[in-house]
PDB file of N, CA and C in Angstrom:
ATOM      1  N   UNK A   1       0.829  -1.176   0.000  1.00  0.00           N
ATOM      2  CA  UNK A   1       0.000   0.000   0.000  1.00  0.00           C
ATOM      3  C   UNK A   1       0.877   1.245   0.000  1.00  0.00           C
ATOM      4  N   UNK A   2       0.452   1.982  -0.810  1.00  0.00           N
ATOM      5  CA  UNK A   2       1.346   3.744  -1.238  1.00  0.00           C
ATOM      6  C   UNK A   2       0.744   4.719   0.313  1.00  0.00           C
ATOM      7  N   UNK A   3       0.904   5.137   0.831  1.00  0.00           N
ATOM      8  CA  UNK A   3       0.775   5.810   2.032  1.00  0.00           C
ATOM      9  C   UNK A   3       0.667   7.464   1.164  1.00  0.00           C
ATOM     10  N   UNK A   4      -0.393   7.818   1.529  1.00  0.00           N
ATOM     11  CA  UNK A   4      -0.282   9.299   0.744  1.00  0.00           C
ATOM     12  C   UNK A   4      -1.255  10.104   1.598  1.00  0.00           C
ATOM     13  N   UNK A   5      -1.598  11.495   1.208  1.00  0.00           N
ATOM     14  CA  UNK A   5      -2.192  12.651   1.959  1.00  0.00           C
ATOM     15  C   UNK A   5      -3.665  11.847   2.549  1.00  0.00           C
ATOM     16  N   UNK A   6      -4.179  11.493   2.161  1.00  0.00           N
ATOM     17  CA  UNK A   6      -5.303  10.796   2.285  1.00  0.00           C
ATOM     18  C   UNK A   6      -5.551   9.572   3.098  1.00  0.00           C
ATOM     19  N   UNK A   7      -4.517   9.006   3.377  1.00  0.00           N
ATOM     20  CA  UNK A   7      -4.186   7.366   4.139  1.00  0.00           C
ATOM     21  C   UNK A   7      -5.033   8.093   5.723  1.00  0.00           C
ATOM     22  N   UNK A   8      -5.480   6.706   6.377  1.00  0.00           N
ATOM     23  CA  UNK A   8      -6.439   7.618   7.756  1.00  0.00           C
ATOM     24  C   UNK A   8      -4.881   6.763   8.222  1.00  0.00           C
ATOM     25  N   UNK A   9      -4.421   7.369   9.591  1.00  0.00           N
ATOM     26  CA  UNK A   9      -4.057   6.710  10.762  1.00  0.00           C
ATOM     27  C   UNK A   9      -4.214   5.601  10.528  1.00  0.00           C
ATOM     28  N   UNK A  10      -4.907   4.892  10.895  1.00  0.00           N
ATOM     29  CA  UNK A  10      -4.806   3.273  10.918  1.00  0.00           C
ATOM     30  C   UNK A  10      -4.393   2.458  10.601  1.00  0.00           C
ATOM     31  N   UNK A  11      -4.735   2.843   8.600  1.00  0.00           N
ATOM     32  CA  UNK A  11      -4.310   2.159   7.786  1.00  0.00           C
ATOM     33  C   UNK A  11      -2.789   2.479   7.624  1.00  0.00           C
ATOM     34  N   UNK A  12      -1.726   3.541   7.931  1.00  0.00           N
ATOM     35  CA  UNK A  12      -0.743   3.809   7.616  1.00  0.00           C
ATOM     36  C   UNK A  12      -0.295   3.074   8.916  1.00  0.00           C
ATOM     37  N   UNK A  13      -0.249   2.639  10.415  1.00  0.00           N
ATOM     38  CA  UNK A  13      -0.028   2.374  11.101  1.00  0.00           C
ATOM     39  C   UNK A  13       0.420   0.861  10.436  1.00  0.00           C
ATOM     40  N   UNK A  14      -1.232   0.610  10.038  1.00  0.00           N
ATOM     41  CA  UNK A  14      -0.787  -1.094   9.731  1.00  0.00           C
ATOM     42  C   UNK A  14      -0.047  -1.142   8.655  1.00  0.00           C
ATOM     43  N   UNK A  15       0.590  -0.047   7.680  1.00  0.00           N
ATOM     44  CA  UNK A  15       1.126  -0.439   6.503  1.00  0.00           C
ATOM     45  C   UNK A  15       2.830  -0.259   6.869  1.00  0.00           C
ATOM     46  N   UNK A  16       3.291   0.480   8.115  1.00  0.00           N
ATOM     47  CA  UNK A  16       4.023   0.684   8.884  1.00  0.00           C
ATOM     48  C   UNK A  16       4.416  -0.840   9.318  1.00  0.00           C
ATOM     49  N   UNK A  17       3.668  -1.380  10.459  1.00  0.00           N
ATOM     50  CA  UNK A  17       3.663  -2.218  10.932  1.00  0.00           C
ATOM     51  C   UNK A  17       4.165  -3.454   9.619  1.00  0.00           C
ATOM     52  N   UNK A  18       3.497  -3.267   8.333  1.00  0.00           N
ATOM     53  CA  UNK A  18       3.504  -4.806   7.923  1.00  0.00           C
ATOM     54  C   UNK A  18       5.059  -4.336   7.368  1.00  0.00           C
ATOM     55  N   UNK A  19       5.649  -3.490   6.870  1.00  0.00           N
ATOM     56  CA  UNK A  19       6.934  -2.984   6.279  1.00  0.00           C
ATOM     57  C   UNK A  19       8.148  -3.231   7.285  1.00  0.00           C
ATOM     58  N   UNK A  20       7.798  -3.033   8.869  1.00  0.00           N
ATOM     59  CA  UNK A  20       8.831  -3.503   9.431  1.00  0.00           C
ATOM     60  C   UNK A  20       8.508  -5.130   9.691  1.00  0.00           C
ATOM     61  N   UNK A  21       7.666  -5.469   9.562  1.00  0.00           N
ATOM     62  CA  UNK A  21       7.678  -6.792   9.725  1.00  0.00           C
ATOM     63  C   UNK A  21       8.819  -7.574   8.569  1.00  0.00           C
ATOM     64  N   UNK A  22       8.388  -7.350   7.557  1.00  0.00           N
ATOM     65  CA  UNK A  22       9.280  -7.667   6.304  1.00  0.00           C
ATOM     66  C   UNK A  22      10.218  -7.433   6.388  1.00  0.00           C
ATOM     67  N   UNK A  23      10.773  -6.186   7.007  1.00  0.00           N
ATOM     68  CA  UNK A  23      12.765  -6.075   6.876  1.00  0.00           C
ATOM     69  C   UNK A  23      13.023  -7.130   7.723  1.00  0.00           C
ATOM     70  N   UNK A  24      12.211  -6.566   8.997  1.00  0.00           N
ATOM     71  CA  UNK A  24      12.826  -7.738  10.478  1.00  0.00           C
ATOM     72  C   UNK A  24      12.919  -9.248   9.323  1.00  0.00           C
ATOM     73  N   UNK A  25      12.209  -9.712   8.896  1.00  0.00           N
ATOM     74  CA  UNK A  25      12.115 -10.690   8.204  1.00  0.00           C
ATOM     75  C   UNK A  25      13.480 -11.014   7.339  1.00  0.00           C
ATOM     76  N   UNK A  26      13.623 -10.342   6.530  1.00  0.00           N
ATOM     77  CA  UNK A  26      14.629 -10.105   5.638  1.00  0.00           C
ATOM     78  C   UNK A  26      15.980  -9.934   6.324  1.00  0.00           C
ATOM     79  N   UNK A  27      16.071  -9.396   6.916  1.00  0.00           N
ATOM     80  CA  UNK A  27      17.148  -9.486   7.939  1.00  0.00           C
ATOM     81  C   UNK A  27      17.390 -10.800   8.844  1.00  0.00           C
ATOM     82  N   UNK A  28      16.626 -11.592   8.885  1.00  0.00           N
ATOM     83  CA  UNK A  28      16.617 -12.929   9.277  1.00  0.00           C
ATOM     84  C   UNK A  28      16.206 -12.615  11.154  1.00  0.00           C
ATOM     85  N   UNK A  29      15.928 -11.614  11.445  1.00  0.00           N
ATOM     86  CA  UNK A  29      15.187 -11.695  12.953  1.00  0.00           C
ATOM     87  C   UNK A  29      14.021 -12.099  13.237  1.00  0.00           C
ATOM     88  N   UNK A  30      14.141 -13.023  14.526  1.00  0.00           N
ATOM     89  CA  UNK A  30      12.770 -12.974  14.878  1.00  0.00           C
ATOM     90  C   UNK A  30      12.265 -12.385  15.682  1.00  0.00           C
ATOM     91  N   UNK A  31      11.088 -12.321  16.086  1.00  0.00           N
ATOM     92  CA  UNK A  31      10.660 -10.672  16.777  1.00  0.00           C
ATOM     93  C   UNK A  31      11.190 -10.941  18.066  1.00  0.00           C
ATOM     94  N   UNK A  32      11.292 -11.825  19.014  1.00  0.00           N
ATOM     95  CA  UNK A  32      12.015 -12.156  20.304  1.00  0.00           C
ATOM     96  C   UNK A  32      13.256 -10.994  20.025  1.00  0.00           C
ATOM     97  N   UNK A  33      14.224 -11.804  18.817  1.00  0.00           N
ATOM     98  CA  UNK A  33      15.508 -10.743  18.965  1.00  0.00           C
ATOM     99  C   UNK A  33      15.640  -9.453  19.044  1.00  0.00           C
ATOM    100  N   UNK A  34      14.449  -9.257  18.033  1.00  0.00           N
ATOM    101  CA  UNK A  34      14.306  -7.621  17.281  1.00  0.00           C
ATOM    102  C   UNK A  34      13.919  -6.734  18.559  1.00  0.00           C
ATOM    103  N   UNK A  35      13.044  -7.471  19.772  1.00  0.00           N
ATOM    104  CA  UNK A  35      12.769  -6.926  20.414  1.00  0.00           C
ATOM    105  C   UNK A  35      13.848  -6.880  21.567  1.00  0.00           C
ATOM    106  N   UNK A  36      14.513  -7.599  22.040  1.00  0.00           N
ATOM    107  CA  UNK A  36      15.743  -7.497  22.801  1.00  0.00           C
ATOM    108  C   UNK A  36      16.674  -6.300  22.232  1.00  0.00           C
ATOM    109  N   UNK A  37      16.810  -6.526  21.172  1.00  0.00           N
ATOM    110  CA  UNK A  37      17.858  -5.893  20.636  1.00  0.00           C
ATOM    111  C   UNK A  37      17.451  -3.945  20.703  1.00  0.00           C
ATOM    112  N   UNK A  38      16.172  -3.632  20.593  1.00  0.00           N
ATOM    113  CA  UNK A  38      15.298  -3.080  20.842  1.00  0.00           C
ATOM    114  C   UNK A  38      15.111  -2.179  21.850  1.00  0.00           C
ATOM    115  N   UNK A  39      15.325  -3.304  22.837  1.00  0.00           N
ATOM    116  CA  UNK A  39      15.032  -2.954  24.101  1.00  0.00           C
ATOM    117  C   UNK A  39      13.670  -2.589  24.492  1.00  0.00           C
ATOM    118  N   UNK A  40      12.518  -3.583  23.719  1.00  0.00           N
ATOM    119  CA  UNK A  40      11.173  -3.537  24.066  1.00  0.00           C
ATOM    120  C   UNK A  40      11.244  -5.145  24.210  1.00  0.00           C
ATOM    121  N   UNK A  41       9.647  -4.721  24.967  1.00  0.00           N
ATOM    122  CA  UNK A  41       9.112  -6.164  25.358  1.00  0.00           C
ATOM    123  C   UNK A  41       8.838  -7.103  23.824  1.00  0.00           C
ATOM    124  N   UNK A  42       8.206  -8.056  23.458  1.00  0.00           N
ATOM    125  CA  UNK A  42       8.002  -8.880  22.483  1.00  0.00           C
ATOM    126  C   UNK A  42       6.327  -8.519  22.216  1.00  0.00           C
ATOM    127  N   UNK A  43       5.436  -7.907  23.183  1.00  0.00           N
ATOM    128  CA  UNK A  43       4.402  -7.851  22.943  1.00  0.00           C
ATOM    129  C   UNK A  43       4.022  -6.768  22.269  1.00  0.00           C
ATOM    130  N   UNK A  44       5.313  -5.600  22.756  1.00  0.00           N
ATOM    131  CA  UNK A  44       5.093  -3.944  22.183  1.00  0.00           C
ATOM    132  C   UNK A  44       5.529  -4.165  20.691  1.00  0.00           C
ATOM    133  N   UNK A  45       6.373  -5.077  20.234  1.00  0.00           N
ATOM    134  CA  UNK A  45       6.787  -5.477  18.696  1.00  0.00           C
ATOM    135  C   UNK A  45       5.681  -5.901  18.291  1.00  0.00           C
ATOM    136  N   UNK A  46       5.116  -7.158  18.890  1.00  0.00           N
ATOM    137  CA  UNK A  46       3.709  -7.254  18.202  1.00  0.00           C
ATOM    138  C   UNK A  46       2.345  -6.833  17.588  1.00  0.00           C
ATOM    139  N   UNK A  47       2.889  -5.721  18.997  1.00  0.00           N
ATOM    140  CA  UNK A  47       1.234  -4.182  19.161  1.00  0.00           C
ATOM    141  C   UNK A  47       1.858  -4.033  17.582  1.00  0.00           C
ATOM    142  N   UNK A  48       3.122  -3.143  17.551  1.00  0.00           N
ATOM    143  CA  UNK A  48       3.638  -2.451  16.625  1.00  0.00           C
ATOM    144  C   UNK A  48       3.260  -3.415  14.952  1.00  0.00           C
ATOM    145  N   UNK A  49       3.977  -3.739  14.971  1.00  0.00           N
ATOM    146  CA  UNK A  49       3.992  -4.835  13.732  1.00  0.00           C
ATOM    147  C   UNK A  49       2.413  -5.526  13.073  1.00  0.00           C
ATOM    148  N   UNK A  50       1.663  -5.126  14.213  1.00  0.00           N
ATOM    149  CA  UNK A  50      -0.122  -5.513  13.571  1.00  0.00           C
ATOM    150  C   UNK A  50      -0.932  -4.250  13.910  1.00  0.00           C
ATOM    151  N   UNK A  51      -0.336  -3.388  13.379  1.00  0.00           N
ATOM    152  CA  UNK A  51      -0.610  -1.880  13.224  1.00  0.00           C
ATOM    153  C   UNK A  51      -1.095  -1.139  14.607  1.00  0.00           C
ATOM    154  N   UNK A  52      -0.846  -2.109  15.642  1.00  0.00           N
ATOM    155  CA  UNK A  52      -1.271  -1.231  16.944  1.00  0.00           C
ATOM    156  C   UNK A  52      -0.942  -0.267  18.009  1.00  0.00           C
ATOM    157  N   UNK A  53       0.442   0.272  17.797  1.00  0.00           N
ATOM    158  CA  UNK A  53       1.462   0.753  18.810  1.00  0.00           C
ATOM    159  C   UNK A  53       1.565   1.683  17.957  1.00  0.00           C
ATOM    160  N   UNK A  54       1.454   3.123  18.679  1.00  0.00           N
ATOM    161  CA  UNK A  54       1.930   4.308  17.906  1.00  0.00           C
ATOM    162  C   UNK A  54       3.118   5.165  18.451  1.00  0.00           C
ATOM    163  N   UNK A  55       4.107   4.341  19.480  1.00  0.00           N
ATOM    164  CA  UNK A  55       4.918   5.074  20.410  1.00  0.00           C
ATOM    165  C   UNK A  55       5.891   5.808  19.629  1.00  0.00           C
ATOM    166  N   UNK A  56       5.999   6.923  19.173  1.00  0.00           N
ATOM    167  CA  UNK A  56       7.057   6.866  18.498  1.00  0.00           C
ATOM    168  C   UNK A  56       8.578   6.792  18.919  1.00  0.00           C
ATOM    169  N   UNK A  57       8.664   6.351  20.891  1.00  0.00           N
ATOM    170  CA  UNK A  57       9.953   6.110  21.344  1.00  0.00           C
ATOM    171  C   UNK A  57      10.413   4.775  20.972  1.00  0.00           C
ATOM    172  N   UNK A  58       9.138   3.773  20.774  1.00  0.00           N
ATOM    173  CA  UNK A  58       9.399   2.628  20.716  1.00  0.00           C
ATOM    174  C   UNK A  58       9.475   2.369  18.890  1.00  0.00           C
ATOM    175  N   UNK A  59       9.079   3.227  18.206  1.00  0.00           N
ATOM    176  CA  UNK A  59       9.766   3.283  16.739  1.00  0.00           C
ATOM    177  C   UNK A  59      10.771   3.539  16.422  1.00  0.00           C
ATOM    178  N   UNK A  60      11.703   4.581  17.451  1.00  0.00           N
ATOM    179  CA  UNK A  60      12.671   4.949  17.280  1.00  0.00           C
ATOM    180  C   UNK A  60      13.350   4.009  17.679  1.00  0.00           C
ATOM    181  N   UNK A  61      13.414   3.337  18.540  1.00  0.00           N
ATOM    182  CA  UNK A  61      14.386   2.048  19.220  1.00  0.00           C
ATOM    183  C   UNK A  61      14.529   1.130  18.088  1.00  0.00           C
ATOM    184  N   UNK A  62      13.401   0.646  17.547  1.00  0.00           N
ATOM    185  CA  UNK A  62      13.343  -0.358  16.400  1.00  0.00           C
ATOM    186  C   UNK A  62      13.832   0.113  15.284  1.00  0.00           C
ATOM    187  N   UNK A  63      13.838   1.092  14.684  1.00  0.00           N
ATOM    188  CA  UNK A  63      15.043   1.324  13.979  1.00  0.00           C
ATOM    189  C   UNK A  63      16.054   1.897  13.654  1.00  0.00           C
ATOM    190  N   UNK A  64      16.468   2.024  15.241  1.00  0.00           N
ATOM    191  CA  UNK A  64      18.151   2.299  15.565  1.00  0.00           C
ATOM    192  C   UNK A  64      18.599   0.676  15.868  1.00  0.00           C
ATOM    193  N   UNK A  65      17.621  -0.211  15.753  1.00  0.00           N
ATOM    194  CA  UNK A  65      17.932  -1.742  16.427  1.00  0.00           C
ATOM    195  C   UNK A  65      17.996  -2.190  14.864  1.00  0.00           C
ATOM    196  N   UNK A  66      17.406  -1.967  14.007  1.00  0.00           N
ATOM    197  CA  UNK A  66      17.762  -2.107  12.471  1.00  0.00           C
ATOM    198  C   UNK A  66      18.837  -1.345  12.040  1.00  0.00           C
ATOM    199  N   UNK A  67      19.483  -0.464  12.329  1.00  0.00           N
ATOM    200  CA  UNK A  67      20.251   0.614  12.003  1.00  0.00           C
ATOM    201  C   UNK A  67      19.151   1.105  10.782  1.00  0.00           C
ATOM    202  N   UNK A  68      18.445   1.895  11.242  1.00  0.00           N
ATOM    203  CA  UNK A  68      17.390   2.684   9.994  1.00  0.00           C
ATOM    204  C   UNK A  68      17.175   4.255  10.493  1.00  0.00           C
ATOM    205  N   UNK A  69      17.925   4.153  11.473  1.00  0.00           N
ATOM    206  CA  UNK A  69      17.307   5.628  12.384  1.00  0.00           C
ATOM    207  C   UNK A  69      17.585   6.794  11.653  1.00  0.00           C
ATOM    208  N   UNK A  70      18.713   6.521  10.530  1.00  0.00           N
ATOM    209  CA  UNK A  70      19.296   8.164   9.304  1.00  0.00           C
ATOM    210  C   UNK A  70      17.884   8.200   8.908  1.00  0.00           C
ATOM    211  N   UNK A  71      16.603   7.484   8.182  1.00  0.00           N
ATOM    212  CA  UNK A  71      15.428   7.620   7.424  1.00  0.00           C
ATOM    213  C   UNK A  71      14.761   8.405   8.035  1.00  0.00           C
ATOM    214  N   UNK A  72      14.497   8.611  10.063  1.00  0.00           N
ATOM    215  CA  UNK A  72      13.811   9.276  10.549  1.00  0.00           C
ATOM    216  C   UNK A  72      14.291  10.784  10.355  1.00  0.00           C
ATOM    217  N   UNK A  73      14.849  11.127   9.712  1.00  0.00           N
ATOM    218  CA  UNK A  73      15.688  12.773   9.390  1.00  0.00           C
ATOM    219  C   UNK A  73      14.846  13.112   8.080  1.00  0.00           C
ATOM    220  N   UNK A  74      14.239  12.265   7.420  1.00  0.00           N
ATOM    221  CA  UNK A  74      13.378  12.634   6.550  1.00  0.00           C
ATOM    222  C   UNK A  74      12.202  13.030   6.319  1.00  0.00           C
ATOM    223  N   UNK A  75      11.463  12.225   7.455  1.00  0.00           N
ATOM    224  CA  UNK A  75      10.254  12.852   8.386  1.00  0.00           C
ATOM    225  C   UNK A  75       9.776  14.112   8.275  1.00  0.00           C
ATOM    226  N   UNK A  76      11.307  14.582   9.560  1.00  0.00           N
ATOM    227  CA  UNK A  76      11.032  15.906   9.409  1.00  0.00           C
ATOM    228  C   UNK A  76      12.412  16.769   9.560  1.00  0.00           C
ATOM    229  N   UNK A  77      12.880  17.147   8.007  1.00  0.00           N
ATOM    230  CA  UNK A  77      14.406  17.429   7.876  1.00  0.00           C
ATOM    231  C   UNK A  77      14.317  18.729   8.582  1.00  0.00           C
ATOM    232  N   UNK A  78      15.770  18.891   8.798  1.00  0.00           N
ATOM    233  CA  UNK A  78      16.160  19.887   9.551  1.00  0.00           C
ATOM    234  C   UNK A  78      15.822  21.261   8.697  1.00  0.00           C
ATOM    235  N   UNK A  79      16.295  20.707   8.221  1.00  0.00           N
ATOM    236  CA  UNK A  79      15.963  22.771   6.851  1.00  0.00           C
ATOM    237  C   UNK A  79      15.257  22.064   5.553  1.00  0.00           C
ATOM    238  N   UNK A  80      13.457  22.639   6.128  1.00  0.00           N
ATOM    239  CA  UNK A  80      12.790  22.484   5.736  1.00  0.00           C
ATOM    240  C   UNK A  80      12.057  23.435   4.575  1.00  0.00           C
ATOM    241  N   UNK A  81      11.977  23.032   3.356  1.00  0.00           N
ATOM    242  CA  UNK A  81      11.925  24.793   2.257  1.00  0.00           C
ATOM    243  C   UNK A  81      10.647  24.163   1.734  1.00  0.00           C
ATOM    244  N   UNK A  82       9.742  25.456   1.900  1.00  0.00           N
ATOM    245  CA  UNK A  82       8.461  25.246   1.177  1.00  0.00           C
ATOM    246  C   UNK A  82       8.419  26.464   0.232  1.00  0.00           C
ATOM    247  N   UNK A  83       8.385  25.807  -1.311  1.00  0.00           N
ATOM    248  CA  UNK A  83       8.591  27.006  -2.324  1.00  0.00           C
ATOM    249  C   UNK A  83       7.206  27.786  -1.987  1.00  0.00           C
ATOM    250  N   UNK A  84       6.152  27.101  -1.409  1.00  0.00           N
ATOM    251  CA  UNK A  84       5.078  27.973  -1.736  1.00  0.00           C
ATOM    252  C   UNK A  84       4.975  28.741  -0.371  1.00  0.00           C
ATOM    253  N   UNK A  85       5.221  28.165   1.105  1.00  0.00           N
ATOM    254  CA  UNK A  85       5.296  29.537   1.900  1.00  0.00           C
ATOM    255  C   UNK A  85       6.372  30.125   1.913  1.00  0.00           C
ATOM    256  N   UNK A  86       7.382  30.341   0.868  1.00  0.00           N
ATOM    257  CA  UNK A  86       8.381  31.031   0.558  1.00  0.00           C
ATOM    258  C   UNK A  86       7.564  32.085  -0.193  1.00  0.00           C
ATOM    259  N   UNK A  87       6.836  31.651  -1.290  1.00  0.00           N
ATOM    260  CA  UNK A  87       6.103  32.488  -2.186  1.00  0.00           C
ATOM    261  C   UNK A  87       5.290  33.480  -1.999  1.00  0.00           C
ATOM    262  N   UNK A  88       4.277  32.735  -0.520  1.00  0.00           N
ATOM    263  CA  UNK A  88       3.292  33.859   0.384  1.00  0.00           C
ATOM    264  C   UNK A  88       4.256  34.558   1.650  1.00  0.00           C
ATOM    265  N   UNK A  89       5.005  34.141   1.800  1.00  0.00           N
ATOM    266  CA  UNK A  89       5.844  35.232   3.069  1.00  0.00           C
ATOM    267  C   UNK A  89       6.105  36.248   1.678  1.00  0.00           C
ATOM    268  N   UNK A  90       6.642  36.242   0.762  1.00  0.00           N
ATOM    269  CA  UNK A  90       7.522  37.229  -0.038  1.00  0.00           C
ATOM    270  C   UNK A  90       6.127  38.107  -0.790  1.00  0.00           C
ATOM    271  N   UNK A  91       5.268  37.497  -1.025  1.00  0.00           N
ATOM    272  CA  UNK A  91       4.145  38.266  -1.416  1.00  0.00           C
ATOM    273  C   UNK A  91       3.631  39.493  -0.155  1.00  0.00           C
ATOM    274  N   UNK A  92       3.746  38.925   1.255  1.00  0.00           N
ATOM    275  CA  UNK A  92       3.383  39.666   2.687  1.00  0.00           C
ATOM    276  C   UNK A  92       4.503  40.855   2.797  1.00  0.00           C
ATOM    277  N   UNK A  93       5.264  40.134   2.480  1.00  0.00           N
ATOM    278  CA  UNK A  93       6.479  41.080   2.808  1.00  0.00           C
ATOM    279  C   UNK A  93       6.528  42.396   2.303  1.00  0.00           C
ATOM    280  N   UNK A  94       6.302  42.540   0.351  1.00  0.00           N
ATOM    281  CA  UNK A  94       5.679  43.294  -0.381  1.00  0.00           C
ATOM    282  C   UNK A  94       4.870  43.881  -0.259  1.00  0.00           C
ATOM    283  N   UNK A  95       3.483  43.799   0.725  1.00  0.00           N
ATOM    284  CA  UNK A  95       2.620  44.149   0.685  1.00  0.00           C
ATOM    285  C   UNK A  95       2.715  45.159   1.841  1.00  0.00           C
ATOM    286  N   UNK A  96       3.587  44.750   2.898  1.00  0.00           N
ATOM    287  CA  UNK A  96       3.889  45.665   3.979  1.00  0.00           C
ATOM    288  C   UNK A  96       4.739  46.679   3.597  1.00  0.00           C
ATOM    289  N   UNK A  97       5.849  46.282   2.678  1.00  0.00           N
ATOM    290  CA  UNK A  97       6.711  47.431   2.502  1.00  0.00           C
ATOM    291  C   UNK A  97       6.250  49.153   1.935  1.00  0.00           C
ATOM    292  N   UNK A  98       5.987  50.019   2.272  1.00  0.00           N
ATOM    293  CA  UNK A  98       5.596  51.607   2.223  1.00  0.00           C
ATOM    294  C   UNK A  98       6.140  51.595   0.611  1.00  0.00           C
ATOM    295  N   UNK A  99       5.342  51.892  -0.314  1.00  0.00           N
ATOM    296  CA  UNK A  99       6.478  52.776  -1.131  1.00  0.00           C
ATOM    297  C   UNK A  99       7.694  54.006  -0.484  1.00  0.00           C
ATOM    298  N   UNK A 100       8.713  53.941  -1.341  1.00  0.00           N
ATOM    299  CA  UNK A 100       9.660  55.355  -0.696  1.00  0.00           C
ATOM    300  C   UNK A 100      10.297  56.109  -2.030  1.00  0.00           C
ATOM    301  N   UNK A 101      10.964  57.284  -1.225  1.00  0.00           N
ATOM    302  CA  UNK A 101      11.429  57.628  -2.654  1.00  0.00           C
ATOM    303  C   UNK A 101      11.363  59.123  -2.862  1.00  0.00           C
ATOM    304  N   UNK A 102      11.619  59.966  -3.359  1.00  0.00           N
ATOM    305  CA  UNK A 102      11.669  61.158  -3.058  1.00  0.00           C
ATOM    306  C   UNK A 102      10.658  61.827  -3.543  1.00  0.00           C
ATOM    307  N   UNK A 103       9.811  61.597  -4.451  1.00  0.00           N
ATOM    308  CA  UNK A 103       8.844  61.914  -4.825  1.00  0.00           C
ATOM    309  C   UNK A 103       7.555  61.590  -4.010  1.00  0.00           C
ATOM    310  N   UNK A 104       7.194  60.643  -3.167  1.00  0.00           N
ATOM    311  CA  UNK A 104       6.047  59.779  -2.613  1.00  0.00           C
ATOM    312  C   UNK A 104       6.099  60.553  -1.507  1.00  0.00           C
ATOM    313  N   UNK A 105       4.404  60.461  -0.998  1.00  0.00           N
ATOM    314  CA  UNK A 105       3.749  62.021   0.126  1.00  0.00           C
ATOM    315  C   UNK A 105       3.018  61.000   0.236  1.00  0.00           C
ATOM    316  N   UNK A 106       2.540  60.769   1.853  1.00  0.00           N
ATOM    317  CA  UNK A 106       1.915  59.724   2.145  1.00  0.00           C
ATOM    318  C   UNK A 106       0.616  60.559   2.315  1.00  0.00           C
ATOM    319  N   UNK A 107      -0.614  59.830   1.108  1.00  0.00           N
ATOM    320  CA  UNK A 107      -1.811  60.815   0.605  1.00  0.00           C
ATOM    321  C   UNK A 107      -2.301  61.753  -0.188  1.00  0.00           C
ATOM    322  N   UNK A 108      -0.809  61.261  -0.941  1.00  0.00           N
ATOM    323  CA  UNK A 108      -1.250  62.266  -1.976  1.00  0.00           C
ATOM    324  C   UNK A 108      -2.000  61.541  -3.320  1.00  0.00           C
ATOM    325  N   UNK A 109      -2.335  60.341  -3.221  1.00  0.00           N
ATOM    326  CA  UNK A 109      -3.563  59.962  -4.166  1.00  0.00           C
ATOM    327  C   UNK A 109      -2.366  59.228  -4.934  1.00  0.00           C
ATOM    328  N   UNK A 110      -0.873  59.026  -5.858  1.00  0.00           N
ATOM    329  CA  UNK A 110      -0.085  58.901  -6.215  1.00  0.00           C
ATOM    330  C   UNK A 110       0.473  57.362  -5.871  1.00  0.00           C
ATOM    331  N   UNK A 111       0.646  56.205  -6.722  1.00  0.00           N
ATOM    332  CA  UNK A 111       1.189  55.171  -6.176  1.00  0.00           C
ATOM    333  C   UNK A 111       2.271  54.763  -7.384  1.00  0.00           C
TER     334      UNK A 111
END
């Protein structure tokens, strides 16, 4: 499943859940280890992994226990650029600035 603007909670939880299931998999762990390694219980892997656990301390453990924890920087990167509230701050900005200038009389009908 594609996870996009529209996905409710739930379903992204469980699509979460089934994606780490598969690496753990692929990686040849079983959830006992994953969860030791972890440093969670085996049941909080389980919550997690059948879309039920939303801790995000206990996401973070699981994949620094995968070594995956660089991906969480993508989330929410440090220097974050949005061309379009770049676009409306610079439009505000404009809109505040006074005309100036040696000619301009504030009221004189003149812009």
């Amino acid at each position: 499943m594609k996870i996009d603007a529209l996905s409710p909670t739930p379903a992204m939880l469980a699509e979460l859940g089934r994606r780490l299931a598969r690496i753990r998999k692929q990686l040849g762990l079983a959830q006992e280890a994953l969860a030791q390694k972890a440093g969670l219980g085996i049941a909080t892997l389980r919550r997690i992994e059948d879309g039920r656990d939303a801790k995000l301390g206990s996401w973070l453990r699981l994949l620094q226990a995968l070594e995956l924890a660089p991906a969480v920087d993508q989330l929410l990167p440090e220097d974050f650029r949005s061309p379009m509230a770049e676009a409306k701050a610079s439009t505000k900005a404009r809109r505040r600035t006074p005309p100036s200038g040696p000619d301009f009389v504030w009221g004189d009908g003149r812009s």
